[in-house]
N, C-alpha and C. Protein backbone atom coordinates (compact mmCIF):
# COMPACT_ATOMS: atom_id res chain seq x y z
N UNK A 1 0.83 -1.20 0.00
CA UNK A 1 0.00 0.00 0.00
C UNK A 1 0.87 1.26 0.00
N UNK A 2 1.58 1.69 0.68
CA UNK A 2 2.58 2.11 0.71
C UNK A 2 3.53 2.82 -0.34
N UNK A 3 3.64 1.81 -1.22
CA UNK A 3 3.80 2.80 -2.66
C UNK A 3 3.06 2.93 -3.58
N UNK A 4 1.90 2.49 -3.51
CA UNK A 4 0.97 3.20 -3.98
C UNK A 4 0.84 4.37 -3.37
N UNK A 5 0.57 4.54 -2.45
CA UNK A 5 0.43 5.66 -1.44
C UNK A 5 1.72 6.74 -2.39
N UNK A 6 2.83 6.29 -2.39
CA UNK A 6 4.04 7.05 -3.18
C UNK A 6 3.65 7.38 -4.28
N UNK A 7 3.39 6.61 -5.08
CA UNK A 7 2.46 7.01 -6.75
C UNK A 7 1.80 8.04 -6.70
N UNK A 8 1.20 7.97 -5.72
CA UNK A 8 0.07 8.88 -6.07
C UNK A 8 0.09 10.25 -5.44
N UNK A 9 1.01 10.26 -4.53
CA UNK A 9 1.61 11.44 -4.05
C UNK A 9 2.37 12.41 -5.06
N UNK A 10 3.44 11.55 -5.65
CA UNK A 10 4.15 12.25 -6.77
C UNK A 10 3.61 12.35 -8.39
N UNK A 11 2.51 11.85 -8.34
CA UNK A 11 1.82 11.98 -9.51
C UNK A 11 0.86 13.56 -9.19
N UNK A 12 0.23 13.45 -7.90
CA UNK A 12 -0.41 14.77 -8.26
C UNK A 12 0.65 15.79 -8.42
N UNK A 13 1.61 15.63 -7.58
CA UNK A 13 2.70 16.77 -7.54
C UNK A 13 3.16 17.28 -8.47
N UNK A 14 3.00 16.45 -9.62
CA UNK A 14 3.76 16.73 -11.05
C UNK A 14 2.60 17.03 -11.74
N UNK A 15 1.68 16.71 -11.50
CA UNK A 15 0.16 16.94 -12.66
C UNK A 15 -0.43 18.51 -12.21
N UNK A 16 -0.50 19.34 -13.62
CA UNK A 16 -0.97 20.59 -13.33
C UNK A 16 -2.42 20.62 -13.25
N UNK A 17 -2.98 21.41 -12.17
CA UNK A 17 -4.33 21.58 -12.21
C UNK A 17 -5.07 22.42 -12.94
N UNK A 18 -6.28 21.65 -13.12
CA UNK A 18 -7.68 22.24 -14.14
C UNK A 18 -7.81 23.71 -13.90
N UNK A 19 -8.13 24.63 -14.69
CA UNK A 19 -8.69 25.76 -14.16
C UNK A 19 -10.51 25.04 -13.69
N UNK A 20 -10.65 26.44 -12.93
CA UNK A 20 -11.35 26.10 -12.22
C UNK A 20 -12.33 27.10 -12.08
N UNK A 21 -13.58 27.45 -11.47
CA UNK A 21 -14.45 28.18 -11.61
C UNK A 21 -13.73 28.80 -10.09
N UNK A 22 -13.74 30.10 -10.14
CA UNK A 22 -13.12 31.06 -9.13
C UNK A 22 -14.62 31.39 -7.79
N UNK A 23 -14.10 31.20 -6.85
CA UNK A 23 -15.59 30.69 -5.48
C UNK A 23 -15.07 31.77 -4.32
N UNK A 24 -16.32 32.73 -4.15
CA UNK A 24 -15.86 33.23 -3.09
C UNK A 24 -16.00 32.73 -1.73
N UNK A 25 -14.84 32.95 -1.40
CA UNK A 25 -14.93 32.09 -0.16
C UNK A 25 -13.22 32.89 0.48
N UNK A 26 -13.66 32.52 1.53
CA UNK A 26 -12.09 33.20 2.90
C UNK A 26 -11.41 31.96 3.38
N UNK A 27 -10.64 31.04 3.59
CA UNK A 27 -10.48 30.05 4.43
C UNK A 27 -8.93 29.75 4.49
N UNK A 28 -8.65 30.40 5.97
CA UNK A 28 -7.24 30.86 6.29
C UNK A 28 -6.50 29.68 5.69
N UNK A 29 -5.60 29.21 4.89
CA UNK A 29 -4.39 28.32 4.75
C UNK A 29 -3.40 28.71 5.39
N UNK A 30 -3.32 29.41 6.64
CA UNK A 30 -2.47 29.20 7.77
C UNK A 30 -3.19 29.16 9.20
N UNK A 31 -4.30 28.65 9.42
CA UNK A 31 -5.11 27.83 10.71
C UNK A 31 -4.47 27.48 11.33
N UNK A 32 -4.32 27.36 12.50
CA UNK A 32 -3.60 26.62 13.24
C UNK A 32 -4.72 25.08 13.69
N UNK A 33 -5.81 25.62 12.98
CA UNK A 33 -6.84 24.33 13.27
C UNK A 33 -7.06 23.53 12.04
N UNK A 34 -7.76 22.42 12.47
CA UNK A 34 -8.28 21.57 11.26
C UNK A 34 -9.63 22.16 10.50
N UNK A 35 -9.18 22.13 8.89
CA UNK A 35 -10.21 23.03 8.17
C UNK A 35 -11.06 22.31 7.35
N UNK A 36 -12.18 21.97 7.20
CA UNK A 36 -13.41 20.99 7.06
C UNK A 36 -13.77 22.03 6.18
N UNK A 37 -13.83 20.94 4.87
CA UNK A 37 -15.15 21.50 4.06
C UNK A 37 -16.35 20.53 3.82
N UNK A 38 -17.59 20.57 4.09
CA UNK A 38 -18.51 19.69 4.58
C UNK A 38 -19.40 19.99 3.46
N UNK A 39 -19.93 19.26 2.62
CA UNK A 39 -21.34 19.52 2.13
C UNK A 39 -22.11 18.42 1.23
N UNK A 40 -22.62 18.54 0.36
CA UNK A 40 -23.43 17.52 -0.14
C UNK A 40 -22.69 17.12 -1.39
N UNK A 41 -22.69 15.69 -1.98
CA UNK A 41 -21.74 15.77 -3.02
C UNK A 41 -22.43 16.36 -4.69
N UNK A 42 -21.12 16.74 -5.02
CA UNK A 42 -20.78 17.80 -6.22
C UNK A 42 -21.14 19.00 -6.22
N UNK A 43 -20.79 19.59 -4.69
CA UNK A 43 -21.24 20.52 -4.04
C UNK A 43 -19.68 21.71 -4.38
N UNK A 44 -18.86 21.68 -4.65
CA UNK A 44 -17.46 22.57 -5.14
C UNK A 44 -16.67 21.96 -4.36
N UNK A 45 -16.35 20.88 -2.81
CA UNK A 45 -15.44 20.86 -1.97
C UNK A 45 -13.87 20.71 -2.72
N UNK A 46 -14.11 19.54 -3.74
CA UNK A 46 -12.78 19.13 -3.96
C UNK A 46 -11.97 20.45 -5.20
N UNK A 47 -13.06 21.23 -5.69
CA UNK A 47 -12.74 22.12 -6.54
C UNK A 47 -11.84 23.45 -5.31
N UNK A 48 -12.93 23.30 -4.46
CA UNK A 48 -12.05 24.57 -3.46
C UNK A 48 -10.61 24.08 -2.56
N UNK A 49 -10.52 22.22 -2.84
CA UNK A 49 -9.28 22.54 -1.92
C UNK A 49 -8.14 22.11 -2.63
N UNK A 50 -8.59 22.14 -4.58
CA UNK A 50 -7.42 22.44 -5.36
C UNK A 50 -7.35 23.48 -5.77
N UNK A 51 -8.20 24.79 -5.68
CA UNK A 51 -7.85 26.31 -5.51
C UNK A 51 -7.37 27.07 -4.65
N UNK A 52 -6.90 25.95 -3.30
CA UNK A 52 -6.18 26.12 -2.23
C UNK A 52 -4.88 25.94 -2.27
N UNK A 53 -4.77 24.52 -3.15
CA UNK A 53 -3.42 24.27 -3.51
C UNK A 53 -2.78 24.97 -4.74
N UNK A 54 -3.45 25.61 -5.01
CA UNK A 54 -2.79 25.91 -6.57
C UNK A 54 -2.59 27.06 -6.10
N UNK A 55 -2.53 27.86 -5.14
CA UNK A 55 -2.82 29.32 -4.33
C UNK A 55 -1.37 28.61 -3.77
N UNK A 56 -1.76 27.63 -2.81
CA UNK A 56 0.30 27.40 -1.87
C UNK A 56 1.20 26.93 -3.02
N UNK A 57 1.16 26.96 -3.71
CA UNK A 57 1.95 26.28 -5.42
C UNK A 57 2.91 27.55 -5.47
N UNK A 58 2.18 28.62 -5.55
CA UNK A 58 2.58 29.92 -5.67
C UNK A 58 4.06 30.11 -4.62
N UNK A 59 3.83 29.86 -3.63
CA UNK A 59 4.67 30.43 -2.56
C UNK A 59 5.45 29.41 -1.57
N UNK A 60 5.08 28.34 -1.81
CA UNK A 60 5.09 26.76 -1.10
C UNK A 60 5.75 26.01 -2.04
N UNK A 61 6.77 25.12 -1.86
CA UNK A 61 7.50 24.19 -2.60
C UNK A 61 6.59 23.00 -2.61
N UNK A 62 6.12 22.69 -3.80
CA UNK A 62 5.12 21.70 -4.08
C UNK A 62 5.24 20.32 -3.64
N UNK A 63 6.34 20.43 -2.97
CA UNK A 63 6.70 18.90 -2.38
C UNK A 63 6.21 18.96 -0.67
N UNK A 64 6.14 20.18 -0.16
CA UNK A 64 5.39 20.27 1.15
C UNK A 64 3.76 20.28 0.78
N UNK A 65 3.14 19.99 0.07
CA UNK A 65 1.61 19.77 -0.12
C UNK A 65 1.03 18.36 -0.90
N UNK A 66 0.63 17.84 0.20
CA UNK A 66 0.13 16.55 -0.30
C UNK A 66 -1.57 15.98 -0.26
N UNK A 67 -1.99 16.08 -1.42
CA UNK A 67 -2.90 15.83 -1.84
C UNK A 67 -3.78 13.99 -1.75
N UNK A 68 -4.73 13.31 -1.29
CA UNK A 68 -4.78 12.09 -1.45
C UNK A 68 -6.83 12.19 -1.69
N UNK A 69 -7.05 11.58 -2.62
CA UNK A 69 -8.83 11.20 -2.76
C UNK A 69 -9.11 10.04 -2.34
N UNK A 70 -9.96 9.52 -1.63
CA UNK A 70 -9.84 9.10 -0.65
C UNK A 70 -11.13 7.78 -1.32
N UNK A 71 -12.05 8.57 -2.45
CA UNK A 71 -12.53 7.35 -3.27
C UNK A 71 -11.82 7.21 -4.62
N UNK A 72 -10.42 6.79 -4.43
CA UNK A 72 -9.24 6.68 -5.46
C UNK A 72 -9.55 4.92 -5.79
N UNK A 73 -9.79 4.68 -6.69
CA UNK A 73 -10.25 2.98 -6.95
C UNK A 73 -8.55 2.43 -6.03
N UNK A 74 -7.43 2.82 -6.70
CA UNK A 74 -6.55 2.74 -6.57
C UNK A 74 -6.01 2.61 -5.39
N UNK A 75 -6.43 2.45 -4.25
CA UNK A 75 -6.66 2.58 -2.55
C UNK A 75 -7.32 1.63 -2.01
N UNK A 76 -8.24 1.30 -2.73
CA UNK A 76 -9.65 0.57 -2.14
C UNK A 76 -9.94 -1.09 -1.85
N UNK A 77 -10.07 -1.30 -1.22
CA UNK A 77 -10.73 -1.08 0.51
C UNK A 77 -9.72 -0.53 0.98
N UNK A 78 -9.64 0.70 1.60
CA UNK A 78 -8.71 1.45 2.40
C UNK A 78 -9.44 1.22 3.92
N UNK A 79 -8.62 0.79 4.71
CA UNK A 79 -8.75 0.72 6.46
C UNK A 79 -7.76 1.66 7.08
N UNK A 80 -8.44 1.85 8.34
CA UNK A 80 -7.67 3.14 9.55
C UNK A 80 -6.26 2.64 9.51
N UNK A 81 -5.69 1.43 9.73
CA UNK A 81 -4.24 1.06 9.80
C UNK A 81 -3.34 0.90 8.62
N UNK A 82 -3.88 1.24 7.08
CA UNK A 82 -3.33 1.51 6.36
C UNK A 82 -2.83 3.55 6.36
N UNK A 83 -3.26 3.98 6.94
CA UNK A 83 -3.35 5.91 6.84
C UNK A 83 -2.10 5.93 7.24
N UNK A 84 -1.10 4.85 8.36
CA UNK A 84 0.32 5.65 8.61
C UNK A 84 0.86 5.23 7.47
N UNK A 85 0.86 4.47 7.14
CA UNK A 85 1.57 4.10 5.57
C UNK A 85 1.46 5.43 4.56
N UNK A 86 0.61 6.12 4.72
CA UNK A 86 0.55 7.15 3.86
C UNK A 86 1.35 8.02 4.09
N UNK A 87 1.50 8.75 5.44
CA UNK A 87 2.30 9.68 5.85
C UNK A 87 3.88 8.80 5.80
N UNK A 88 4.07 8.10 6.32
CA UNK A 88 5.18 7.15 5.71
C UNK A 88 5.87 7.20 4.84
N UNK A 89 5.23 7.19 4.27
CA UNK A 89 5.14 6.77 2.34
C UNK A 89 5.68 8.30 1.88
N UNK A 90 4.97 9.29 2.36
CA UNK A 90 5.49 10.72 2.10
C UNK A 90 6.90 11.30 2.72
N UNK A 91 7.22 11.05 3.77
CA UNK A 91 8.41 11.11 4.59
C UNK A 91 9.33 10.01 4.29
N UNK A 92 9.15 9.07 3.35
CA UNK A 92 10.09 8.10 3.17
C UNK A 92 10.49 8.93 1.33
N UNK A 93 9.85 9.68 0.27
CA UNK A 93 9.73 10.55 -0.69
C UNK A 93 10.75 11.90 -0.49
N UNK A 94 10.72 12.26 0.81
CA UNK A 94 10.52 13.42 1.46
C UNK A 94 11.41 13.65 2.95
N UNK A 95 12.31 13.16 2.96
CA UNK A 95 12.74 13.15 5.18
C UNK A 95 13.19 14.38 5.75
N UNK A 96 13.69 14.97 4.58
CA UNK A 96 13.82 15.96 5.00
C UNK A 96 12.57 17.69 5.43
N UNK A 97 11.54 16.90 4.93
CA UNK A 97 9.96 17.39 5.01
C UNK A 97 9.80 17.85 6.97
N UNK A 98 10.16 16.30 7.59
CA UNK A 98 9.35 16.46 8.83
C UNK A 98 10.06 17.38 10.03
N UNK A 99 10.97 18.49 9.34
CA UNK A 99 11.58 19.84 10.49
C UNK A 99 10.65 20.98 9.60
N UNK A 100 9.98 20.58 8.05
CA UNK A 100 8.93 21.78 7.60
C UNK A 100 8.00 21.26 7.86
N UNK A 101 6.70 22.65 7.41
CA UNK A 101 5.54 22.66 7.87
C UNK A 101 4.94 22.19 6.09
N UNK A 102 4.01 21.24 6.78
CA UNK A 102 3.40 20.50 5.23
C UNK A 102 2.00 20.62 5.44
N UNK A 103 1.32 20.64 4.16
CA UNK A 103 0.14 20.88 3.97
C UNK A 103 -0.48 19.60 3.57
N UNK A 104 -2.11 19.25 4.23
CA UNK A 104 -2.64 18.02 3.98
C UNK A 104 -3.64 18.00 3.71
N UNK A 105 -3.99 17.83 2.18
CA UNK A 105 -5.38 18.01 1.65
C UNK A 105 -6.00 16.56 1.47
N UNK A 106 -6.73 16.20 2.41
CA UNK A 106 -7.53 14.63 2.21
C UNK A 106 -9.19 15.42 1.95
N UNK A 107 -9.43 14.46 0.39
CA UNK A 107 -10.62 14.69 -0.15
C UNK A 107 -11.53 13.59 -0.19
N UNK A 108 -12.73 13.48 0.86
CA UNK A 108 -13.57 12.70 0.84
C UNK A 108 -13.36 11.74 2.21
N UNK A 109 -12.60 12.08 3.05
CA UNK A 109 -11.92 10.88 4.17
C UNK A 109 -12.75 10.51 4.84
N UNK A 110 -14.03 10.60 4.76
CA UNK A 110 -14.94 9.97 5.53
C UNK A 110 -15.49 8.69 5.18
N UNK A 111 -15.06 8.46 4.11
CA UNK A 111 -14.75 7.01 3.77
C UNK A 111 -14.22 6.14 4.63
N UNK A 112 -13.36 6.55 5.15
CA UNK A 112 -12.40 5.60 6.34
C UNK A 112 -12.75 5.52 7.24
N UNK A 113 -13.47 4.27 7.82
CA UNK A 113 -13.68 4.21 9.30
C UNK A 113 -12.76 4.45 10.11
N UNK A 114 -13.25 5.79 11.11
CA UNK A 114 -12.42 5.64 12.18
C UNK A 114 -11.26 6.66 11.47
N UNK A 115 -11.34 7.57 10.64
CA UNK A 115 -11.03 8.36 10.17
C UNK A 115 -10.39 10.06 11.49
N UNK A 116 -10.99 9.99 11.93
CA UNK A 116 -11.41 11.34 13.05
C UNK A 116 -9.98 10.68 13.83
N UNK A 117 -9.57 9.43 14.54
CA UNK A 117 -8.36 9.04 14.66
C UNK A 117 -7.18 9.64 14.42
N UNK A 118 -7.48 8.93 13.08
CA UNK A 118 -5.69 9.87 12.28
C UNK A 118 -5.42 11.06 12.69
N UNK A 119 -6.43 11.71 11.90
CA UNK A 119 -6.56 13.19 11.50
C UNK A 119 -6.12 13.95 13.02
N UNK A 120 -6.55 13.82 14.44
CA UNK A 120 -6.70 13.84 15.15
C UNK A 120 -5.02 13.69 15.33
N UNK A 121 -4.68 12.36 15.59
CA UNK A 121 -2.97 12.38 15.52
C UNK A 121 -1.93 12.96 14.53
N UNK A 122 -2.34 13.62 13.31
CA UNK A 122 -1.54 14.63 12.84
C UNK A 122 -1.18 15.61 13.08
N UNK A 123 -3.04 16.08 13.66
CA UNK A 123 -3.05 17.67 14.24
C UNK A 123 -1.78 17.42 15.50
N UNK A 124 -2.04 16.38 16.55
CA UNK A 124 -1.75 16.22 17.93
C UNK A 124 -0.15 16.07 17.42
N UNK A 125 0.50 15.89 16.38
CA UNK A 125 1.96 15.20 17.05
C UNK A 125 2.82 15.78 15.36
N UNK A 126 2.23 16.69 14.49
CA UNK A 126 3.04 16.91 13.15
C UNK A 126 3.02 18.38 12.71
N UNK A 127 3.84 18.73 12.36
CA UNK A 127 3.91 20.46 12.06
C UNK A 127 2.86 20.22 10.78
N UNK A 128 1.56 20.57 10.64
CA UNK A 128 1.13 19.71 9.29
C UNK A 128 -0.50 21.59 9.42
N UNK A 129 -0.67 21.55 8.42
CA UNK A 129 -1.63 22.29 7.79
C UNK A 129 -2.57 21.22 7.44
N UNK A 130 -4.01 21.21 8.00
CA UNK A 130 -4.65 19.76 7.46
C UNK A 130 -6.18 20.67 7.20
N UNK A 131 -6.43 20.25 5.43
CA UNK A 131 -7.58 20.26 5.27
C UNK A 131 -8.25 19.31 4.40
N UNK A 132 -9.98 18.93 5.27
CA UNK A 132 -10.48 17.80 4.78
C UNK A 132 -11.73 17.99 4.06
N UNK A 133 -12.24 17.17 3.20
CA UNK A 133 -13.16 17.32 2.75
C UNK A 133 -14.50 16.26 3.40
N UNK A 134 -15.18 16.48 3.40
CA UNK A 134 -16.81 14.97 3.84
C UNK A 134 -17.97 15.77 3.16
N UNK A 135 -18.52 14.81 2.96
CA UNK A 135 -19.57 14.67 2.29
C UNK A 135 -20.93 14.27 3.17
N UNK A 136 -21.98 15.02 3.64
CA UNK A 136 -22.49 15.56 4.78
C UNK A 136 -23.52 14.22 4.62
N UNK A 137 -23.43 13.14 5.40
CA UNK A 137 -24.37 12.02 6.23
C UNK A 137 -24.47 11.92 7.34
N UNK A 138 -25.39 11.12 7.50
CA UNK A 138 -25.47 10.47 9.37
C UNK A 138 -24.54 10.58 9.77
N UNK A 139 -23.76 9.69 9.46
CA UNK A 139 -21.92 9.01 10.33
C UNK A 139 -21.34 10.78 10.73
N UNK A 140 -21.47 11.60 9.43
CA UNK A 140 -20.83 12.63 9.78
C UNK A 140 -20.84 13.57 10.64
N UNK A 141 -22.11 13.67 11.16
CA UNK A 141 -23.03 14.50 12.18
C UNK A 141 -22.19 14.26 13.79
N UNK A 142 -22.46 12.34 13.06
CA UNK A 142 -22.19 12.06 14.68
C UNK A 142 -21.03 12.10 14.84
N UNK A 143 -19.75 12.32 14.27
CA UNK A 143 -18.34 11.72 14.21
C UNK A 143 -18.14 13.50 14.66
N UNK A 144 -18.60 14.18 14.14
CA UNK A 144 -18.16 15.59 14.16
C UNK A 144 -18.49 16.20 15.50
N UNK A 145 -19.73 15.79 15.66
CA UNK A 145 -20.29 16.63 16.96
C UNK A 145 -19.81 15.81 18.35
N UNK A 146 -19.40 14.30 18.52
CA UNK A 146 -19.68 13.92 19.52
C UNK A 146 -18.23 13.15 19.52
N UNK A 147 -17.85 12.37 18.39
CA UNK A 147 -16.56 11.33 18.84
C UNK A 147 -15.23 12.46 18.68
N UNK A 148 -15.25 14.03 18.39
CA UNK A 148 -14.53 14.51 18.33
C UNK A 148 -14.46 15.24 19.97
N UNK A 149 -15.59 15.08 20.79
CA UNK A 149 -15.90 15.73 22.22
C UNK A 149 -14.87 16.15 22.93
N UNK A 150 -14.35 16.77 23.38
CA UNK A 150 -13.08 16.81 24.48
C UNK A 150 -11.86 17.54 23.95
N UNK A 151 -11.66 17.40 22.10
CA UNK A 151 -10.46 17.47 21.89
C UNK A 151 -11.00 19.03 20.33
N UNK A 152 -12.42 18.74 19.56
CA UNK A 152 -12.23 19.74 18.71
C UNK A 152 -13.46 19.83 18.21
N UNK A 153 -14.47 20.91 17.66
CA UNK A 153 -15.43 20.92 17.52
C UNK A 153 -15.66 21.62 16.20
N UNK A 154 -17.16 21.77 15.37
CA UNK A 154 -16.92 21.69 14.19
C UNK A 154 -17.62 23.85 14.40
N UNK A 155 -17.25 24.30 13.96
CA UNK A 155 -18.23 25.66 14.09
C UNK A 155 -17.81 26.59 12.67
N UNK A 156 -18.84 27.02 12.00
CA UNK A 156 -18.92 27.71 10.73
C UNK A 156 -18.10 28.65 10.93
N UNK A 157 -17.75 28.93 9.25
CA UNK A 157 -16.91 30.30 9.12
C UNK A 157 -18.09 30.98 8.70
N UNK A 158 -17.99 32.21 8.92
CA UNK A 158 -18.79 33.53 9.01
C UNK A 158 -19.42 33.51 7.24
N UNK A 159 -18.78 33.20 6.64
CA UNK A 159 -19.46 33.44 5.40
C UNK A 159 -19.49 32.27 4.32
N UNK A 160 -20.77 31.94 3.69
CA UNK A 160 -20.34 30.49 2.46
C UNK A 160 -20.12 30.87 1.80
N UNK A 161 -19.60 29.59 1.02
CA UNK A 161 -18.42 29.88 -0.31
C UNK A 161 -19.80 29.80 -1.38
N UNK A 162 -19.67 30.59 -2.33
CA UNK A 162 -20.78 30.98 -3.68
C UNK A 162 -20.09 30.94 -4.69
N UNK A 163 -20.32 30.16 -5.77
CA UNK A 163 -20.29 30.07 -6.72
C UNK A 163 -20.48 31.36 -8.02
N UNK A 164 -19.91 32.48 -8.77
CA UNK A 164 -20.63 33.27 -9.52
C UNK A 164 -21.57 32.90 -10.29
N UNK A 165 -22.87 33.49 -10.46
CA UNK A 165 -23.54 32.82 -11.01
C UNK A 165 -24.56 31.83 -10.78
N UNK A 166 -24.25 31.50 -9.58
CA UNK A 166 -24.99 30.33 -8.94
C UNK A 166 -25.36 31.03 -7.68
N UNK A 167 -26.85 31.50 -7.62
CA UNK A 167 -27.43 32.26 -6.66
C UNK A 167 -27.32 31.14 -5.10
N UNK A 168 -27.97 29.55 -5.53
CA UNK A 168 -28.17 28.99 -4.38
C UNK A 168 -27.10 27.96 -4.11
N UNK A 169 -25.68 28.37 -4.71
CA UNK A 169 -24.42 27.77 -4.31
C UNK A 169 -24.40 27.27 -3.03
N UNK A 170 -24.59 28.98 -2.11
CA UNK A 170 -24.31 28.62 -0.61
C UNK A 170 -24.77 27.81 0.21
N UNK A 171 -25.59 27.58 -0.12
CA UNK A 171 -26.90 26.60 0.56
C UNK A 171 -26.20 25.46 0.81
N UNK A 172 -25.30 24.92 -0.43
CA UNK A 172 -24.99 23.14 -0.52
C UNK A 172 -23.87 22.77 0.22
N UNK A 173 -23.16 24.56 0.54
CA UNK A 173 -21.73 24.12 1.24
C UNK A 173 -21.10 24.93 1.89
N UNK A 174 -20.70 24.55 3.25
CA UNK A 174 -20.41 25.42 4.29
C UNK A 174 -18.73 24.93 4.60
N UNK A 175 -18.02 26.15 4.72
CA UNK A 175 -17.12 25.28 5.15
C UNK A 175 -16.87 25.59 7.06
N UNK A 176 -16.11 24.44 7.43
CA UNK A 176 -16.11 24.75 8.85
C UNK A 176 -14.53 24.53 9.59
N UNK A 177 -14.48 25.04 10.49
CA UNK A 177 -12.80 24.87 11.42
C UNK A 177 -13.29 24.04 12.52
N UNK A 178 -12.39 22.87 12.77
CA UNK A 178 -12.75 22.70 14.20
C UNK A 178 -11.34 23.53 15.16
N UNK A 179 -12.19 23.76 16.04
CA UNK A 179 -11.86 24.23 17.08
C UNK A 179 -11.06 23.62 18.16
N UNK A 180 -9.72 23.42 18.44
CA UNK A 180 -9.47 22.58 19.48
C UNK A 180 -9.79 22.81 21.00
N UNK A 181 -10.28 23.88 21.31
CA UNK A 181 -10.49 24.30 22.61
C UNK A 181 -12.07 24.49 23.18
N UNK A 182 -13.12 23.72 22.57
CA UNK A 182 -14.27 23.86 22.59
C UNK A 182 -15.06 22.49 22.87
N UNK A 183 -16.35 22.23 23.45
CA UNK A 183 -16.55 20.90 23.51
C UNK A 183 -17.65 20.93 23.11
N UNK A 184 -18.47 20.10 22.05
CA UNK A 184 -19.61 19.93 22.17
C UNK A 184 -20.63 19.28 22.45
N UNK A 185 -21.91 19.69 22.40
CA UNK A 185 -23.32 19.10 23.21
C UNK A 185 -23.31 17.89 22.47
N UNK A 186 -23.35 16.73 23.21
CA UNK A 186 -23.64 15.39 22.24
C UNK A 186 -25.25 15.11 23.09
């Protein structure tokens, strides 16, 4: 798994991205929190967090930003104890990466049971910029509001991201920060 995990790291790295429909939207890429974009699918998420990357491309050595889709056939069945292999897999590419600060765009990770885990131990133990994408179900409600309790909570940014052109964009997609210092009502 593992080098696959490598493949596909250095394949996006080298592959230039689509233009893209331009979305207003604010969403700090220097957070010190985990940055959630949540909404319904084919809602813009994965479009806004390669207009994120193509924004740190600019100013960021493209080898500190790592990109992974998370319904990649190429992955699949992906389990929670395959995810260190990934970071692995990037620092074994990369060793001299883990004294910089790296950026972590996982699109769709709610796929992975037991997902909130990882993510959770990146924030807790890696100089790492982490933003995720989900796709808004049951599991997600509950994973967000309650198995994250104690340690980070999900709360809106002040304004949705809109589409030009598309009056009821905002509606489908919010993006959100969790908070590490907050607990919420389960």
């Amino acid at each position: 798994m593992k080098e696959i995990f490598k493949r596909l790291i250095t394949d996006f790295q080298e592959r230039e991205l689509p233009a893209l429909v331009t979305r207003d939207y604010r969403i700090p890429v220097d957070s010190p929190k985990i940055v959630s974009l949540v909404g319904v699918r084919r809602s813009g998420k994965t479009s806004i967090l390669l207009q994120l990357i193509n924004s740190l491309r600019q100013t960021t050595d493209p080898t500190n930003l790592l990109y992974l889709n998370f319904e990649d056939d190429r992955i699949s069945p992906l389990q929670l104890s395959h995810l260190d292999q990934l970071i692995e897999g990037y620092y074994e590419l990369y060793p001299d990466k883990r004294k910089e600060k790296v950026y972590l765009f996982f699109d769709e990770i709610q796929n992975i049971p037991g997902w909130e885990k990882f993510v959770r131990r990146l924030y807790d133990t890696l100089n790492v910029g982490l933003f995720i994408t989900t796709t808004v179900n049951r599991r997600l409600t509950s994973v967000a509001g309650c198995k994250t309790a104690g340690s980070s909570s999900m709360s809106p940014m002040r304004s949705a991201i809109r589409a030009p052109g598309k009056e009821n964009s905002a509606a489908w997609m919010r993006p959100w920060i969790f908070s590490a210092a907050s607990r919420p009502a389960c």
